[in-house]
Protein backbone atom coordinates (compact mmCIF):
# COMPACT_ATOMS: atom_id res chain seq x y z
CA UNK A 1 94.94 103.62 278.35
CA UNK A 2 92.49 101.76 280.68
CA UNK A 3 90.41 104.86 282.79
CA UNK A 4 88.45 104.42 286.19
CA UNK A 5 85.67 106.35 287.69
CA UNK A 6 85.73 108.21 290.58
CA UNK A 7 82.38 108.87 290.41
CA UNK A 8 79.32 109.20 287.87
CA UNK A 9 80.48 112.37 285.72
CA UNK A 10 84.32 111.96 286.44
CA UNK A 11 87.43 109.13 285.64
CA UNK A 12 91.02 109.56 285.57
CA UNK A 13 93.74 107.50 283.52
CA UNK A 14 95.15 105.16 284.91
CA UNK A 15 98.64 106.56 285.82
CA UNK A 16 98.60 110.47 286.29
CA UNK A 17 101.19 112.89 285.87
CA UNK A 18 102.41 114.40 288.91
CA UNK A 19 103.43 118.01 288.82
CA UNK A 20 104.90 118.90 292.03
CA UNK A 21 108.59 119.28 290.18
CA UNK A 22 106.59 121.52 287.65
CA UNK A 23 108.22 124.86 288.73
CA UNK A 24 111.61 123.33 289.49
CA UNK A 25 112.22 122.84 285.95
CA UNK A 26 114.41 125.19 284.08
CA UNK A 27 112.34 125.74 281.39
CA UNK A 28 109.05 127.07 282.91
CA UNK A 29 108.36 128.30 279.78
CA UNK A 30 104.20 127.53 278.04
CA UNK A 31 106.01 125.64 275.23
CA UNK A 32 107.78 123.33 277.20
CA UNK A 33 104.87 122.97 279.46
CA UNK A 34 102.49 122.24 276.65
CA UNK A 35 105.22 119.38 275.47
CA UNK A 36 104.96 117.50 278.65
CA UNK A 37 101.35 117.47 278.26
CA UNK A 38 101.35 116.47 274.81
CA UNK A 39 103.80 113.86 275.55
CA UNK A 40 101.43 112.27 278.12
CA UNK A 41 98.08 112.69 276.44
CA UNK A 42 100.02 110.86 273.21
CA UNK A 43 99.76 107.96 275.75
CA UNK A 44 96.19 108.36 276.86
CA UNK A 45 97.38 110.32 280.21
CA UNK A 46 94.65 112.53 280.56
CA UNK A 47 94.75 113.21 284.53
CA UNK A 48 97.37 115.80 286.11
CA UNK A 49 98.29 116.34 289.82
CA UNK A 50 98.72 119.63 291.11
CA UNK A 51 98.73 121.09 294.68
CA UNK A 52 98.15 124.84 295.83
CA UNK A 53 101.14 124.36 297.72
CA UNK A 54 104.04 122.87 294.91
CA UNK A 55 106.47 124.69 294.02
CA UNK A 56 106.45 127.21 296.76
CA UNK A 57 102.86 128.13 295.85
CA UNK A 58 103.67 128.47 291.85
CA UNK A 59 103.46 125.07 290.09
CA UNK A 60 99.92 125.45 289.31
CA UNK A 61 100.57 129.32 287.67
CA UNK A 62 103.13 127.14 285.65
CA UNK A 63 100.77 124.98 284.14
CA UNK A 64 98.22 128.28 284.14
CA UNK A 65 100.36 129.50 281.90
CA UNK A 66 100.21 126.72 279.37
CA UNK A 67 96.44 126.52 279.90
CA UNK A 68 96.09 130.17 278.73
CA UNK A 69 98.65 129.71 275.57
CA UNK A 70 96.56 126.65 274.42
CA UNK A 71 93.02 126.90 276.35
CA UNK A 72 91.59 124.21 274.16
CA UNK A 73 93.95 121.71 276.14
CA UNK A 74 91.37 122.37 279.68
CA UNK A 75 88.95 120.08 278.03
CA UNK A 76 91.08 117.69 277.20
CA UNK A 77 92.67 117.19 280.53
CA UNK A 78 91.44 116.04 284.45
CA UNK A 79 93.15 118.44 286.80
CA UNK A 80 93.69 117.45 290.28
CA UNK A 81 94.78 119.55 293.39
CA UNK A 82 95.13 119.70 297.02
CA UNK A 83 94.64 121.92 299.81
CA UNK A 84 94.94 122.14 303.46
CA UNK A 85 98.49 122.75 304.55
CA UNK A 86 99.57 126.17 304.93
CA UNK A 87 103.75 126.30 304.42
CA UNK A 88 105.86 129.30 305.39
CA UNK A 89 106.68 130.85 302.82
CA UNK A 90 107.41 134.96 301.53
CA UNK A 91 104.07 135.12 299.97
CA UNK A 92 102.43 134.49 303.39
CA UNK A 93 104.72 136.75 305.33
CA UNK A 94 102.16 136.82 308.44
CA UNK A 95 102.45 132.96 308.95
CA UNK A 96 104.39 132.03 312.08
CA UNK A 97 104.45 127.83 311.90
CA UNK A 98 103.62 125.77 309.26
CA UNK A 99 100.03 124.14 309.59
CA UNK A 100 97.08 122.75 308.53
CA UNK A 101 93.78 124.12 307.94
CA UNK A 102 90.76 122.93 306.91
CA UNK A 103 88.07 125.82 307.67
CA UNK A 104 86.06 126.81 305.57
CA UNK A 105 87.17 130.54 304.78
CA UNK A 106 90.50 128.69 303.99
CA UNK A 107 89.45 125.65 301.36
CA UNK A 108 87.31 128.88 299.69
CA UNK A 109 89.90 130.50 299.22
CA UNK A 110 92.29 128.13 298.16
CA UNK A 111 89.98 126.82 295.59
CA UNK A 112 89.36 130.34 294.70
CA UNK A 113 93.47 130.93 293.80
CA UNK A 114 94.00 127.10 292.28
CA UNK A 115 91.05 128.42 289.37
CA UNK A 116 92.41 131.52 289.09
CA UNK A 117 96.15 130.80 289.15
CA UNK A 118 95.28 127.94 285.94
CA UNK A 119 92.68 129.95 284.80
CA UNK A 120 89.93 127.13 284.89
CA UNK A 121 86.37 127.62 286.62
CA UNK A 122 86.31 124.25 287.63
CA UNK A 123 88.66 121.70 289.64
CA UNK A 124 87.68 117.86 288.47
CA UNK A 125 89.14 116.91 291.91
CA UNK A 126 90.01 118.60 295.21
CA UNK A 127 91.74 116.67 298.22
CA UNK A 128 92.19 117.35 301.72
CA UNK A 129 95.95 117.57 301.16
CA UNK A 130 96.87 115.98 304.71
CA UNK A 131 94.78 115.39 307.94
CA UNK A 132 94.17 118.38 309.98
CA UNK A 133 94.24 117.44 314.09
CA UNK A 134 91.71 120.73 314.34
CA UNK A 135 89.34 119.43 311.88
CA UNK A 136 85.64 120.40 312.74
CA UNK A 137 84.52 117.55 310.19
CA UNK A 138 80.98 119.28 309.85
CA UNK A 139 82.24 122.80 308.89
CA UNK A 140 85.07 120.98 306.08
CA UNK A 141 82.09 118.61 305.07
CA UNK A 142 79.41 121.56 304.39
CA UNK A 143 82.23 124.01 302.51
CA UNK A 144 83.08 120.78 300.70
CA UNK A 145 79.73 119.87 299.26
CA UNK A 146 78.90 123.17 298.81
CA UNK A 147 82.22 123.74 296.47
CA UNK A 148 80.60 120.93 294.51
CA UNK A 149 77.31 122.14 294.41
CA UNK A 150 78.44 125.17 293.02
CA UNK A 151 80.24 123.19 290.31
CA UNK A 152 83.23 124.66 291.24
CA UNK A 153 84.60 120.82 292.13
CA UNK A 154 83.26 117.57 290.46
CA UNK A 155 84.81 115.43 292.72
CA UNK A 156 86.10 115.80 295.91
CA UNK A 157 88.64 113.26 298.40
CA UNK A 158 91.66 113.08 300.60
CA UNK A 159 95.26 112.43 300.79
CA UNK A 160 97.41 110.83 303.26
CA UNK A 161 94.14 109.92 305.57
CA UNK A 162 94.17 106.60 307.49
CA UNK A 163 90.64 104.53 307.69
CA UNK A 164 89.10 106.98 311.02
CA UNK A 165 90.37 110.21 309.09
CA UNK A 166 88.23 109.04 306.10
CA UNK A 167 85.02 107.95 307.94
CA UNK A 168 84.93 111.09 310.23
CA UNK A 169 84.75 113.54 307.58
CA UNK A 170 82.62 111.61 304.97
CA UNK A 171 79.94 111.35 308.13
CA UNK A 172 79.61 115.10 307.73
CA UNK A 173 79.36 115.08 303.95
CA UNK A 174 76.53 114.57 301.11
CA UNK A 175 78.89 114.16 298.76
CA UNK A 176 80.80 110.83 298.12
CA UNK A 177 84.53 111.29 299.17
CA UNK A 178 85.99 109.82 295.56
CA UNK A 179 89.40 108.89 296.27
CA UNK A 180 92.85 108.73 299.17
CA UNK A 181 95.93 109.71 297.37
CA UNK A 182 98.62 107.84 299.89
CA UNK A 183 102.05 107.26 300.01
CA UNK A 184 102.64 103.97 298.10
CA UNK A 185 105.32 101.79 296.57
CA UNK A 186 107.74 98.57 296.83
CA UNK A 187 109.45 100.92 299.33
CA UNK A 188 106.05 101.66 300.80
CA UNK A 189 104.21 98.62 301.81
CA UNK A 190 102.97 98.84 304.97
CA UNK A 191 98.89 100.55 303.65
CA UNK A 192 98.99 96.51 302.26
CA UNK A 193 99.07 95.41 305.56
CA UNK A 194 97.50 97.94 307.94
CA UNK A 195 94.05 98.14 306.77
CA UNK A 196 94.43 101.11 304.28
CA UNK A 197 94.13 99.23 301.00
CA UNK A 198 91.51 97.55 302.07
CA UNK A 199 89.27 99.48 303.59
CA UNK A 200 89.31 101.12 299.82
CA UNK A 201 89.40 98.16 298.25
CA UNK A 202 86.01 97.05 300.34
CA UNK A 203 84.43 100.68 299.35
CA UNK A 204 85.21 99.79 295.55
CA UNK A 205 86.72 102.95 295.48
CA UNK A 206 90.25 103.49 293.84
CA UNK A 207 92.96 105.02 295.59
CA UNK A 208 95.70 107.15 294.67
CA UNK A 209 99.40 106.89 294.75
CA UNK A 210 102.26 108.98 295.73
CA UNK A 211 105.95 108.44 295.16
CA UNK A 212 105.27 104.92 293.45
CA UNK A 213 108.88 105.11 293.19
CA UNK A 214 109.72 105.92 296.39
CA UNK A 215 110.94 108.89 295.57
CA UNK A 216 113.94 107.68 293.77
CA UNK A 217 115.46 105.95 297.02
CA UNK A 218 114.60 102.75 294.60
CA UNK A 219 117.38 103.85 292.55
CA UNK A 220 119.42 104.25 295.80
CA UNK A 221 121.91 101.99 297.65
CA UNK A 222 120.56 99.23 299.55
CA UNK A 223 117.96 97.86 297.08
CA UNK A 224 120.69 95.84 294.51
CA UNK A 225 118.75 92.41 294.90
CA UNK A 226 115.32 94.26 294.38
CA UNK A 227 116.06 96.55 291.09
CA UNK A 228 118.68 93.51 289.23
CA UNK A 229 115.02 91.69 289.51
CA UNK A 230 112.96 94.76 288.39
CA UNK A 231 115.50 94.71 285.66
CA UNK A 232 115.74 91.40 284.29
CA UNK A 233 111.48 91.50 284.35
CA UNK A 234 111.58 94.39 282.20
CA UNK A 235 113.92 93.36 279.56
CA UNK A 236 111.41 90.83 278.73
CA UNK A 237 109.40 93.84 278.42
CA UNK A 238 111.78 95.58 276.22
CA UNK A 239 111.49 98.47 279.28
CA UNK A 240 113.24 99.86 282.44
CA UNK A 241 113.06 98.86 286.18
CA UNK A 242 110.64 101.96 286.59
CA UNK A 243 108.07 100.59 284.42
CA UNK A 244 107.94 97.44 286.31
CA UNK A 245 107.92 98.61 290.06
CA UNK A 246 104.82 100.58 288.47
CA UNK A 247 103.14 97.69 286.81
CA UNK A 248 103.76 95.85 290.35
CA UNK A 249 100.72 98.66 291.61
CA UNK A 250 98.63 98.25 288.68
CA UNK A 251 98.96 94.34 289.45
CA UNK A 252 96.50 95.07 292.78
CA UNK A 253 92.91 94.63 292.58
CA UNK A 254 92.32 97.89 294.56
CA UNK A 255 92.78 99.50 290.70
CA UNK A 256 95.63 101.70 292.49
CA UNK A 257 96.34 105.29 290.60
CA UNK A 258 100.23 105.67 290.57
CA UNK A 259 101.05 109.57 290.13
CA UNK A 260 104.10 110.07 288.31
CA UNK A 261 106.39 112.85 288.52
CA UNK A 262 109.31 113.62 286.38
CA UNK A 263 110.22 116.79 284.01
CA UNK A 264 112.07 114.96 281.92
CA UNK A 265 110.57 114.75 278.29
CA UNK A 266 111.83 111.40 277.50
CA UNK A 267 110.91 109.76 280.37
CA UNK A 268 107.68 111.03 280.53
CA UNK A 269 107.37 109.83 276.87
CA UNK A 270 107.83 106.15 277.90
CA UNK A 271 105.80 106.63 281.57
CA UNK A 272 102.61 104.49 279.74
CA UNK A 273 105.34 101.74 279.15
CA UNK A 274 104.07 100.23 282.75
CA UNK A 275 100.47 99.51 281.53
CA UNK A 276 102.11 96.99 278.82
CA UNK A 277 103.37 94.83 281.20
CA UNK A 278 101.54 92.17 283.14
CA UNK A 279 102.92 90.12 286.10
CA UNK A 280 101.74 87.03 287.57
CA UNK A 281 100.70 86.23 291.36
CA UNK A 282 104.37 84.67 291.83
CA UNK A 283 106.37 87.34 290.43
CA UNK A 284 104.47 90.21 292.39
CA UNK A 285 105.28 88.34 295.55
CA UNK A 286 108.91 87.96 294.68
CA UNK A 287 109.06 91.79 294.42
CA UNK A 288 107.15 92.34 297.39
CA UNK A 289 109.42 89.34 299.34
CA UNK A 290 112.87 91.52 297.71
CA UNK A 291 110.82 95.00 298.69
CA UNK A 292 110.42 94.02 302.28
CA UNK A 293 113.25 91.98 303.50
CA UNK A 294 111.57 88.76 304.27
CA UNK A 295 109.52 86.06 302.86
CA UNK A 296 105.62 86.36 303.59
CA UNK A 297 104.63 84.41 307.26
C-alpha cells in the first residue's frame, strides 16, 4: 500500500484503521485485538487511530492490551491519538460540563496516560482533538514542541480545525503542524468547497479523514440513486459500494487519509480493496453530482 509523509522521520498508510469502536466490541479480548491488526497489516495498513477519549476513556487500554501480549507488533505499527476534550464521564467524577482543554498541565498529562494505558514511550502522532475557544495558542504551542522534543511525540497536528484555527496555533509553534484529521465524505462535501482542502492542499500537507462513510448514513435511506451507482462501479471492481465511496477520497490530489472504523474481521480484511480501484475525472463528479443533490454551477 502506497504511504505518505507527514514529515521527515514519520508516514502513515494510506487508509488507517480507526479504533474508536475498539472497546465496543464484544470480544475485547488481546487475541482478537491482535487479529484485527494482523488483518490490516496483511494489507500494508500500518497506521491506527486512537483517541484518549474512545470508548469512554478505554479503547486505547484495549489495544494496550494487545501491545503487551505481542510487544514486537509497536514497531511495526504508527499509532495515532487525540487529546483535548474532556467528556463526563465516572472516571472524572469532579467534572461538571463537558469541555475542551488545551493547557498545558492537561496535553501532559494526557500524553502521559495514552503511553501508559498502550504501554508505548512514544506517540508517532498527537492531535488537538477539536478546537478549544480558550486556547492560549503560545502555552499549547510550547507544551507541544516540547512533547516532541522530548521524543515523546514524532509528529504532532489537529483535528476538526478550520484554516484560522490552524494558522493561530502553528504561529506559536517550532514544530511543523503535520496533518487536520476532518470530517470528510460523499455525505461530507462542503471542506471541498469552503477553503479547507485547499488550504492543505496549497501547504502540500495531507489531511486526514473522519467518517469517510459518513458514518453509515450512506447505507441509510435517502441516498438510493447515490449507492445503486457506488454499486454498479464496484462490480467492475469485483468489490462493494464501501470500497468505492473510499476510492472517490483517494481520487483527490490533496492525498486525503480516510480512517476506517469497523470491528468486523471480514470487513476489515477487504478495507485495502479501495486502493485497487481507480476512477476517472467524470465518474468522481457523477458521485459528487449524486452526493450533493445538484449538478456542479
Amino acid at each position: 500500500m502506497e504511504r505518505l509523509p507527514l514529515n521527515a522521520d514519520l508516514d502513515l498508510s494510506r487508509i488507517v484503521y480507526g479504533m474508536w469502536r475498539l472497546a465496543d466490541d464484544e470480544d475485547r479480548s488481546a487475541g482478537h485485538v491482535r487479529a484485527k491488526i494482523d488483518a490490516c497489516l496483511e494489507q500494508g495498513i500500518t497506521s491506527f487511530d486512537q483517541a484518549d477519549i474512545y470508548g469512554d476513556y478505554e479503547s486505547q487500554t484495549v489495544l494496550g492490551g494487545a501491545l503487551k501480549d505481542a510487544p514486537e507488533l509497536r514497531g511495526k505499527i504508527e499509532i495515532v491519538s487525540k487529546c483535548d476534550i474532556a467528556l463526563i464521564s465516572d472516571k472524572f467524577p469532579d467534572r461538571q460540563v463537558k469541555h475542551y482543554n488545551t493547557e498545558a498541565g492537561y496535553i501532559r498529562a494526557s500524553v502521559e496516560r495514552s503511553l501508559r494505558e498502550m504501554g508505548t514511550d512514544y506517540l508517532d502522532l498527537l492531535l488537538i482533538h477539536r478546537p478549544d475557544p480558550l486556547m492560549d495558542h503560545h502555552e499549547t504551542g510550547a507544551v507541544l514542541d516540547e512533547l516532541v522534543t522530548s521524543g515523546k511525540l514524532r509528529a504532532v497536528g489537529v483535528s476538526n480545525f478550520r484554516p484560522h484555527d490552524w494558522t493561530l496555533l502553528q504561529s506559536a509553534m517550532r514544530t511543523p503542524l503535520a496533518t487536520n484529521q476532518i470530517e470528510l465524505s460523499l455525505l461530507s462535501t462542503e471542506p471541498f468547497r469552503n477553503g479547507d482542502i485547499a488550504f492543505m492542499q496549497e501547504r502540500g500537507i495531507p489531511p486526514m479523514a473522519w467518517s469517510p462513510l459518513g458514518g453509515g448514513a450512506l447505507f441509510g435511506p435517502g441516498h438510493e440513486a447515490l449507492r445503486e451507482e457506488l454499486a454498479r462501479i464496484g462490480a467492475d471492481y469485483g468489490t462493494d459500494e464501501s470500497a468505492v465511496a473510499i476510492a472517490w477520497l483517494l481520487r483527490h490530489p490533496a492525498q486525503i487519509i480516510p480512517v476506517l472504523g469497523t470491528n468486523n474481521l471480514g470487513r476489515i480484511r477487504s478495507i485495502a480493496e479501495a486502493a485497487k480501484i481507480r476512477l476517472d475525472r467524470e465518474t468522481w463528479f457523477t458521485l459528487y453530482e449524486l452526493a450533493t443533490g445538484a449538478e456542479v454551477p
